[in-house]
N, C-alpha and C. Protein backbone atom coordinates (compact mmCIF):
# COMPACT_ATOMS: atom_id res chain seq x y z
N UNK A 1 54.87 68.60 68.41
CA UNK A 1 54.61 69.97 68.79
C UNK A 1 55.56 70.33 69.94
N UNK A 2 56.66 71.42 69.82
CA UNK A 2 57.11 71.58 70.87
C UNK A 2 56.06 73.15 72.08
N UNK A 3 56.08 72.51 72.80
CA UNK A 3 55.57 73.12 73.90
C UNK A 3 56.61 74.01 75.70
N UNK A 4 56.71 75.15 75.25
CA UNK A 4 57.06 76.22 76.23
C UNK A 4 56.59 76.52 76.88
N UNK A 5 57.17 76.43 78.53
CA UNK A 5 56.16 76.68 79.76
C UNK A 5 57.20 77.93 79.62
N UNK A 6 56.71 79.11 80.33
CA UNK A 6 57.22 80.45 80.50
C UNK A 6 56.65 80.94 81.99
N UNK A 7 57.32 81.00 82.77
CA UNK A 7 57.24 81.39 84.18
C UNK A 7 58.06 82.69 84.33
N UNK A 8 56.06 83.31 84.37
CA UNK A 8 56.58 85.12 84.58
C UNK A 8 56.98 85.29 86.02
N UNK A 9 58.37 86.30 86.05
CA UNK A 9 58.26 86.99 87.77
C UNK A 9 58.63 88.12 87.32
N UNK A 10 59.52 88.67 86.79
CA UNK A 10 59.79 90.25 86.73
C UNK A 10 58.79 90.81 85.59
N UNK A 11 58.55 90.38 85.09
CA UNK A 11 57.98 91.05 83.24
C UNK A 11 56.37 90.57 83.32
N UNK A 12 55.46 91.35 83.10
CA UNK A 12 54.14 90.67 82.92
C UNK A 12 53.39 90.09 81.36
N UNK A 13 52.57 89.57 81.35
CA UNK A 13 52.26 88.80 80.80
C UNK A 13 52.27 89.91 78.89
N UNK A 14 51.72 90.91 78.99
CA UNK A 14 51.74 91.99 77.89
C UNK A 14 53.00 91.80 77.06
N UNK A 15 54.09 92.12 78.32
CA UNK A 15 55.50 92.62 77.71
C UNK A 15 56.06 91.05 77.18
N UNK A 16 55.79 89.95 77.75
CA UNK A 16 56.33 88.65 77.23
C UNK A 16 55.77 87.90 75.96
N UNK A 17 54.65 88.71 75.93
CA UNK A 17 53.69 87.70 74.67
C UNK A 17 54.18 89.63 73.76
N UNK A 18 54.69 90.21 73.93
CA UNK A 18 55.54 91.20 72.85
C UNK A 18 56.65 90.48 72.24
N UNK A 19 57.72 90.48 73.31
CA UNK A 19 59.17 89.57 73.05
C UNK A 19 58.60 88.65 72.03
N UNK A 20 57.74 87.38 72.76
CA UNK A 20 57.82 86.02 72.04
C UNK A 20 57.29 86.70 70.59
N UNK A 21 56.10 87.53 70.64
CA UNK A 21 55.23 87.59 69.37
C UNK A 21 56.41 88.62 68.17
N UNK A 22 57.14 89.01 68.96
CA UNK A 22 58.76 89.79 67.69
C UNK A 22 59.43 88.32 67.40
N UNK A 23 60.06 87.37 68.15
CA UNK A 23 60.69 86.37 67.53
C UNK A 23 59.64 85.49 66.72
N UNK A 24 58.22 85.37 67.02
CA UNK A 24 57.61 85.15 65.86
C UNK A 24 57.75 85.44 64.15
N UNK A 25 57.23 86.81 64.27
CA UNK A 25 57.18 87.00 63.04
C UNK A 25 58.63 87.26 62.60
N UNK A 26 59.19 87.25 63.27
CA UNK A 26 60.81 87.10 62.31
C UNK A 26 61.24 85.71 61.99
N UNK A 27 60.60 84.66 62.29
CA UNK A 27 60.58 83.82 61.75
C UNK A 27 59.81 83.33 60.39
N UNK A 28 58.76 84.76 59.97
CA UNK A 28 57.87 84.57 59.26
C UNK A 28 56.68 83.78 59.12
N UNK A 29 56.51 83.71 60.42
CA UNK A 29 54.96 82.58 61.19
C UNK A 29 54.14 83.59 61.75
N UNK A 30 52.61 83.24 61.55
CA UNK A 30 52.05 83.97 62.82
C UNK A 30 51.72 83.50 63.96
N UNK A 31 50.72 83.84 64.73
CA UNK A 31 50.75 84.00 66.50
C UNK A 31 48.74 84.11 66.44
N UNK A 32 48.76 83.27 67.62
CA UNK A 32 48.02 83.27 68.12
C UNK A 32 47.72 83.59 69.66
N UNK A 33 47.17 84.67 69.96
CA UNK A 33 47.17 84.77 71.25
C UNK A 33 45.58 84.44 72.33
N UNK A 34 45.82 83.23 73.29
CA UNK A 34 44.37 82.99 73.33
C UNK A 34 44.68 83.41 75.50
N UNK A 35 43.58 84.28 75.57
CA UNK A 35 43.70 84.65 77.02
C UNK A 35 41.83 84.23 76.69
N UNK A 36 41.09 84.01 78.09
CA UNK A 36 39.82 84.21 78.81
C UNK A 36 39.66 85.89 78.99
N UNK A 37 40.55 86.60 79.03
CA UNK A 37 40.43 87.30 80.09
C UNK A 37 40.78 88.67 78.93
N UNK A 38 39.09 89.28 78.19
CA UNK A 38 39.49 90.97 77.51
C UNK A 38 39.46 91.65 77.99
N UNK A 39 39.92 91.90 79.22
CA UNK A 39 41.02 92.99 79.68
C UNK A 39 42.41 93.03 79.86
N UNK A 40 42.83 91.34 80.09
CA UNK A 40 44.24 91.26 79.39
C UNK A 40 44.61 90.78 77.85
N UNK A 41 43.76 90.54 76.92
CA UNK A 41 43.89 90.38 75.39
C UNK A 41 43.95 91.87 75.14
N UNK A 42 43.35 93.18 76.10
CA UNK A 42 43.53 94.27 75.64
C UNK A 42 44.71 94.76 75.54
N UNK A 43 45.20 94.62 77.17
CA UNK A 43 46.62 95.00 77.69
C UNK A 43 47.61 94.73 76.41
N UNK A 44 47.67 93.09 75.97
CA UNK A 44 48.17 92.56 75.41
C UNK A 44 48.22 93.31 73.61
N UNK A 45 47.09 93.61 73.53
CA UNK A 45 46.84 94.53 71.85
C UNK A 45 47.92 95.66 72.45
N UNK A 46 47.75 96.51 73.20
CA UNK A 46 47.99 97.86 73.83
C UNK A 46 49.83 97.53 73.64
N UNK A 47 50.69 96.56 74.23
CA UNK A 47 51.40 96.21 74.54
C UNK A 47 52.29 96.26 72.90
N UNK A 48 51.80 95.24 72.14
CA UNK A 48 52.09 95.04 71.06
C UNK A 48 52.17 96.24 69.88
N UNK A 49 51.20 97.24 70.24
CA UNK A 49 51.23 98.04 69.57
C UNK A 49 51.97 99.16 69.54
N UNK A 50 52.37 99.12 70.78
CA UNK A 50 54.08 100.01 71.82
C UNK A 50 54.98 99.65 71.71
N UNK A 51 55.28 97.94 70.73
CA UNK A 51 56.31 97.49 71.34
C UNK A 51 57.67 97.92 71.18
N UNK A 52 58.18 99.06 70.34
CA UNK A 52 59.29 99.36 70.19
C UNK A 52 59.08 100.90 70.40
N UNK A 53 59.62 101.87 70.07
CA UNK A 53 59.34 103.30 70.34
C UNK A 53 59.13 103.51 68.59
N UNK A 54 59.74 102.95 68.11
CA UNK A 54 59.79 103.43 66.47
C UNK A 54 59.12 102.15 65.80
N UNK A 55 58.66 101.44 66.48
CA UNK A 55 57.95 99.91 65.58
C UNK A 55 56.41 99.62 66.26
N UNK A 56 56.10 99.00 65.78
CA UNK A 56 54.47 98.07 66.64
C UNK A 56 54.75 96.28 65.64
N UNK A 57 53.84 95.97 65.94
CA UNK A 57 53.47 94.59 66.12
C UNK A 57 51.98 94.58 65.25
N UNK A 58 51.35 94.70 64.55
CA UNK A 58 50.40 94.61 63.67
C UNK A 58 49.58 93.52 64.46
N UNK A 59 47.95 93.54 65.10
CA UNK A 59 47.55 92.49 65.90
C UNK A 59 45.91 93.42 65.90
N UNK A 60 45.01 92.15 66.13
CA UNK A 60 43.62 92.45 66.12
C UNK A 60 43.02 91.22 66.63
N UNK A 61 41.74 91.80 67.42
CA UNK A 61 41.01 90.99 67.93
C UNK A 61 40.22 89.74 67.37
N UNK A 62 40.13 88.11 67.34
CA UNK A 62 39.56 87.58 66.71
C UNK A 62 37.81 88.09 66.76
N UNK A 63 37.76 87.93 65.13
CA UNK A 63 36.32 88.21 65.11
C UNK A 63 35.92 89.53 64.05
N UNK A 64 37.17 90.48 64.63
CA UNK A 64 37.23 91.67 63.77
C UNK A 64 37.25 91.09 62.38
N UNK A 65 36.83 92.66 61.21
CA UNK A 65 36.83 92.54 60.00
C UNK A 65 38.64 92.54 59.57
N UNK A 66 38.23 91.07 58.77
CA UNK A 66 39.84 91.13 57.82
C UNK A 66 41.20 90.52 59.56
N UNK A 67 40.23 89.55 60.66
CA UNK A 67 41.08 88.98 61.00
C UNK A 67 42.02 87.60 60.57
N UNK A 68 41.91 87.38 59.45
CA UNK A 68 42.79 86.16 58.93
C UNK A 68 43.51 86.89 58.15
N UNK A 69 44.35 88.43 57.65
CA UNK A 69 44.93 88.52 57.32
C UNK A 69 46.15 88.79 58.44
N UNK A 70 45.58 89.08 59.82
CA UNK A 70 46.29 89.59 60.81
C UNK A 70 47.29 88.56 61.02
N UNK A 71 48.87 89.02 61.25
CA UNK A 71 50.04 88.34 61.64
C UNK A 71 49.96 87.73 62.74
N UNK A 72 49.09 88.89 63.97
CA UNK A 72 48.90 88.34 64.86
C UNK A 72 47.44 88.32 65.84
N UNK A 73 46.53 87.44 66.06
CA UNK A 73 45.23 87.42 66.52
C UNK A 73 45.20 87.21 67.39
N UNK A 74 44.67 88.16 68.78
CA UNK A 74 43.92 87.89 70.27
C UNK A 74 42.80 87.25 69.96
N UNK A 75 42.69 86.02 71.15
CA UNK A 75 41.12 85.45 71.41
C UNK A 75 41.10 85.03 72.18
N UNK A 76 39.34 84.79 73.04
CA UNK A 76 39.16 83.69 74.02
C UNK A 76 39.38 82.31 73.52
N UNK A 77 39.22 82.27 72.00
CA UNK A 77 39.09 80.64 71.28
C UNK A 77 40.66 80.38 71.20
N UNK A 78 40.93 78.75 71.06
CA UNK A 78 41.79 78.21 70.28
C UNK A 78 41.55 78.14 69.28
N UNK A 79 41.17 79.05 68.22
CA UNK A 79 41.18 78.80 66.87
C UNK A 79 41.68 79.92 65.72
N UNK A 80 42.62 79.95 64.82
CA UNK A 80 43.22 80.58 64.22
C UNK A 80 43.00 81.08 62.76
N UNK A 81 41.90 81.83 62.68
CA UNK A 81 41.10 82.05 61.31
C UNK A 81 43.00 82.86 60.40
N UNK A 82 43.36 83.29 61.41
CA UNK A 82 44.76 84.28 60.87
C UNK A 82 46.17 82.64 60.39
N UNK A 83 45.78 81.58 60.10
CA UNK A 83 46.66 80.39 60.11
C UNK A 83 47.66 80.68 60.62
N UNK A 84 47.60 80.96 61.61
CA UNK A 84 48.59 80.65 63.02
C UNK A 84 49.27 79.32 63.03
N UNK A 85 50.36 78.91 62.95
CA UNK A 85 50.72 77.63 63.59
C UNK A 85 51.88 78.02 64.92
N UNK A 86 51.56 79.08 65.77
CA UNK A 86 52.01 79.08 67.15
C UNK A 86 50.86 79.91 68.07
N UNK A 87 50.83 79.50 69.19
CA UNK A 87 49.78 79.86 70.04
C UNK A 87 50.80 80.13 71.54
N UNK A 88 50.34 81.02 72.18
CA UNK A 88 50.24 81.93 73.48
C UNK A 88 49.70 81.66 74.27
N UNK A 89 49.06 80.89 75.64
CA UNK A 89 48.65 80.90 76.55
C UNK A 89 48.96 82.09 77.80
N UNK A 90 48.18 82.82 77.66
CA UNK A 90 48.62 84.04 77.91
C UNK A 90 48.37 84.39 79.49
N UNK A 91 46.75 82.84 79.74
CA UNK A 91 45.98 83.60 81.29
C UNK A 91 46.35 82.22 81.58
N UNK A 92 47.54 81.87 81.52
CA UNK A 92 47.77 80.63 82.23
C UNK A 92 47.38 79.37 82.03
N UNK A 93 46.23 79.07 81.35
CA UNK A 93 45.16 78.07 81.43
C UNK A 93 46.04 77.48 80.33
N UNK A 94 46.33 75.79 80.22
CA UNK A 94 46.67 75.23 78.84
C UNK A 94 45.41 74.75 78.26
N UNK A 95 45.26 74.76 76.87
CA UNK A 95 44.14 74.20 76.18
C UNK A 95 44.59 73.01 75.26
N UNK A 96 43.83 72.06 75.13
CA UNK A 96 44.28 71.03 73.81
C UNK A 96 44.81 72.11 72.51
N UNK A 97 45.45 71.89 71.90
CA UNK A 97 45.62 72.82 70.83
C UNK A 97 46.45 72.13 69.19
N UNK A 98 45.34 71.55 68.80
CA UNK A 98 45.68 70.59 67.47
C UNK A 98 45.85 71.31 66.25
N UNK A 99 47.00 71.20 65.36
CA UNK A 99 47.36 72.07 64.18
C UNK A 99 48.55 72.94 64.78
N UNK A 100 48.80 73.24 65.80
CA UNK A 100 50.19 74.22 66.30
C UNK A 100 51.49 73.68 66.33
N UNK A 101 51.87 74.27 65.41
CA UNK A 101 53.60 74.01 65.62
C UNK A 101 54.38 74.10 67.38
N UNK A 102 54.35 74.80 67.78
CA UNK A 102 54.09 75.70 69.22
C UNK A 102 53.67 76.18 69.67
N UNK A 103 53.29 76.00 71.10
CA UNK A 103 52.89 76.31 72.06
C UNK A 103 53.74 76.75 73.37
N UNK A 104 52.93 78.23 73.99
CA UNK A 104 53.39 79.00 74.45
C UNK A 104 52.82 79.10 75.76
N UNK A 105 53.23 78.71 77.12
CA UNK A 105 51.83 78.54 78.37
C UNK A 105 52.92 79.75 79.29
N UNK A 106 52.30 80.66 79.52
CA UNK A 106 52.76 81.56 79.95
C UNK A 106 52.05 81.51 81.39
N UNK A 107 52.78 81.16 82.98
CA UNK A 107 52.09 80.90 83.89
C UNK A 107 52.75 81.96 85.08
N UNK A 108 52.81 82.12 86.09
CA UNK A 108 53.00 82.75 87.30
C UNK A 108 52.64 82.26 88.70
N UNK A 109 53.01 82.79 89.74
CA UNK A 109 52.30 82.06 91.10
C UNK A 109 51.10 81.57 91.03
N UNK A 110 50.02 82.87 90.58
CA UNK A 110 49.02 82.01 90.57
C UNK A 110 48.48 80.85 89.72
N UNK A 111 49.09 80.66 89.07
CA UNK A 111 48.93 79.33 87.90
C UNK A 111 49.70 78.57 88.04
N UNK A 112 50.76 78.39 88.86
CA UNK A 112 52.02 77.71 89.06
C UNK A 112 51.67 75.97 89.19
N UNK A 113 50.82 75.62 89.89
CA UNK A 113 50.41 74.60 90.20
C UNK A 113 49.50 73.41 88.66
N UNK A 114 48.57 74.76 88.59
CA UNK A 114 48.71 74.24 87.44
C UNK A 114 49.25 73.70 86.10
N UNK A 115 50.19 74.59 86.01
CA UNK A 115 51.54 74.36 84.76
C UNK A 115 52.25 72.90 85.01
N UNK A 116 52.41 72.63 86.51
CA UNK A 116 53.18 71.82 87.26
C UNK A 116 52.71 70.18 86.64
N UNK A 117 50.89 70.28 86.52
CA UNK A 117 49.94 69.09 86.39
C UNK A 117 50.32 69.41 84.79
N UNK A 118 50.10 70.20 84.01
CA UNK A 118 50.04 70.07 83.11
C UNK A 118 51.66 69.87 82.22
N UNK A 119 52.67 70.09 82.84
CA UNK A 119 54.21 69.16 82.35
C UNK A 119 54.07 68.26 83.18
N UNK A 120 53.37 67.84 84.08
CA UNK A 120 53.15 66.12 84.04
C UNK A 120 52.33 65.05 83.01
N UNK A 121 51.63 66.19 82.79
CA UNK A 121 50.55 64.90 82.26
C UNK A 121 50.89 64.80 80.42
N UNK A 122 51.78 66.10 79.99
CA UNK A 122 52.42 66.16 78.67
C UNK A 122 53.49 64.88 78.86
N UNK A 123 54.19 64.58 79.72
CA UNK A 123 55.41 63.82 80.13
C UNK A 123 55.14 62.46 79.34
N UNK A 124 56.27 62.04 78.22
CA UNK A 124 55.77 61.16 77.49
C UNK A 124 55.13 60.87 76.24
N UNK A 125 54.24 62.01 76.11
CA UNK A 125 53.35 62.03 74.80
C UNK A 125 54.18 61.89 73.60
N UNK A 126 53.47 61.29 72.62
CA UNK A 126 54.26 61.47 71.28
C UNK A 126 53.95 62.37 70.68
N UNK A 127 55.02 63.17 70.18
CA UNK A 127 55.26 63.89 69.32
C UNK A 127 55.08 65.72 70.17
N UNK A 128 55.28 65.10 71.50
CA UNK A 128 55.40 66.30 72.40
C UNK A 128 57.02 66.83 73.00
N UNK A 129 57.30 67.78 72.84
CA UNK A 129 59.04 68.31 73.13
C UNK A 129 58.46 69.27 74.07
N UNK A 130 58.87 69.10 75.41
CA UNK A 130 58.95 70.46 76.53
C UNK A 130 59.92 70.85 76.80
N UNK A 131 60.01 72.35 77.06
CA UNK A 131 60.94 73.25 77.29
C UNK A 131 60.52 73.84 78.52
N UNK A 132 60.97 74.49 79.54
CA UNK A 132 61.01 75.11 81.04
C UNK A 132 61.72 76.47 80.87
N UNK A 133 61.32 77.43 80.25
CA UNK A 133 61.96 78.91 80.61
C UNK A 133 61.60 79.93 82.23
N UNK A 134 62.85 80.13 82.61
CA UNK A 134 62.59 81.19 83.53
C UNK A 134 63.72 82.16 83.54
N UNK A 135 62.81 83.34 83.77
CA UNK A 135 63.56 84.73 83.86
C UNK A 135 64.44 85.16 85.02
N UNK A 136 65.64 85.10 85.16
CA UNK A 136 66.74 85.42 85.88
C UNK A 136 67.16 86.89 85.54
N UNK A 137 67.43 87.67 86.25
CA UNK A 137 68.27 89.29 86.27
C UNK A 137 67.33 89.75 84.64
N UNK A 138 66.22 89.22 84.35
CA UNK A 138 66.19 90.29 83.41
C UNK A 138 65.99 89.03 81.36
N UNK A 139 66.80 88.29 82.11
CA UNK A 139 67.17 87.26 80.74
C UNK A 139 66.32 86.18 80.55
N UNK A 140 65.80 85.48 79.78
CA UNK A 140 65.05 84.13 80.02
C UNK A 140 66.44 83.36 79.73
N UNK A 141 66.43 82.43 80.40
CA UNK A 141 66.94 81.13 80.19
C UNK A 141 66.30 80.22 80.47
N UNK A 142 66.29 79.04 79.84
CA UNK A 142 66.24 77.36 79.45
C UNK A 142 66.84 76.47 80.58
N UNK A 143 65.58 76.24 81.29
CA UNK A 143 66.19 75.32 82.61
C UNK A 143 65.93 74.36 81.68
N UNK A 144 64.58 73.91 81.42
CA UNK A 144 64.72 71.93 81.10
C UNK A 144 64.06 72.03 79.73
């Protein structure tokens, strides 16, 4: 499973789980987006559904009627009735997450510490690949 830490500073968490969730489905995969927190799974619907001026992002709340046809599903759960094989960590928190192609831990100051324990304690695992993105002038780039 390769696993992406994403360290927001200019862009918030809405507009980045947009980006990632467009290079998703152009890969022809869906998305899983799992936050604690429905007032940012809202942001995050709200976000997706703006995301271009002439496009949206097709996305619904887990639980709703006809969510396993959705490309892309908000939830508090790790679980992907929509067969997701990529997931979003959206409120920072990493979860075990078995069956995902990728994983997405989207962290900031205040989670920083945490992310820190959690690419330590990935360090090693089999069949684990980490990646380190951070946003410079605007761009993500690939520190590690």
């Amino acid at each position: 499973m390769k696993v992406d830490f994403w360290q927001l500073s200019r862009d918030p968490a809405p507009r980045v789980v947009a980006l990632i969730a467009a290079r998703v489905l152009a890969q022809g995969e869906r998305l899983l987006v799992v936050s604690d927190d429905a007032e940012q799974r809202q942001m995050i619907a709200n976000a997706l559904w703006s995301a271009a001026p002439d496009s949206f992002l097709a996305n619904a709340h887990a639980g709703s009627a006809g969510d396993e046809r959705q490309p892309i599903l908000l939830s508090a759960e790790c679980a992907a009735p929509n067969g997701a094989n990529h997931v979003v960590f959206a409120d920072g928190t990493y979860r075990d997450a078995e069956g995902f192609d990728r994983l997405f831990l989207l962290f900031g100051e205040d989670t920083l510490e945490a992310a820190r324990g959690t690419w330590r304690s990935l360090d090693g695992r089999d069949g684990i690949e980490r990646s380190f993105f951070r946003q410079d002038d605007g761009k993500w780039t690939k520190i590690a």
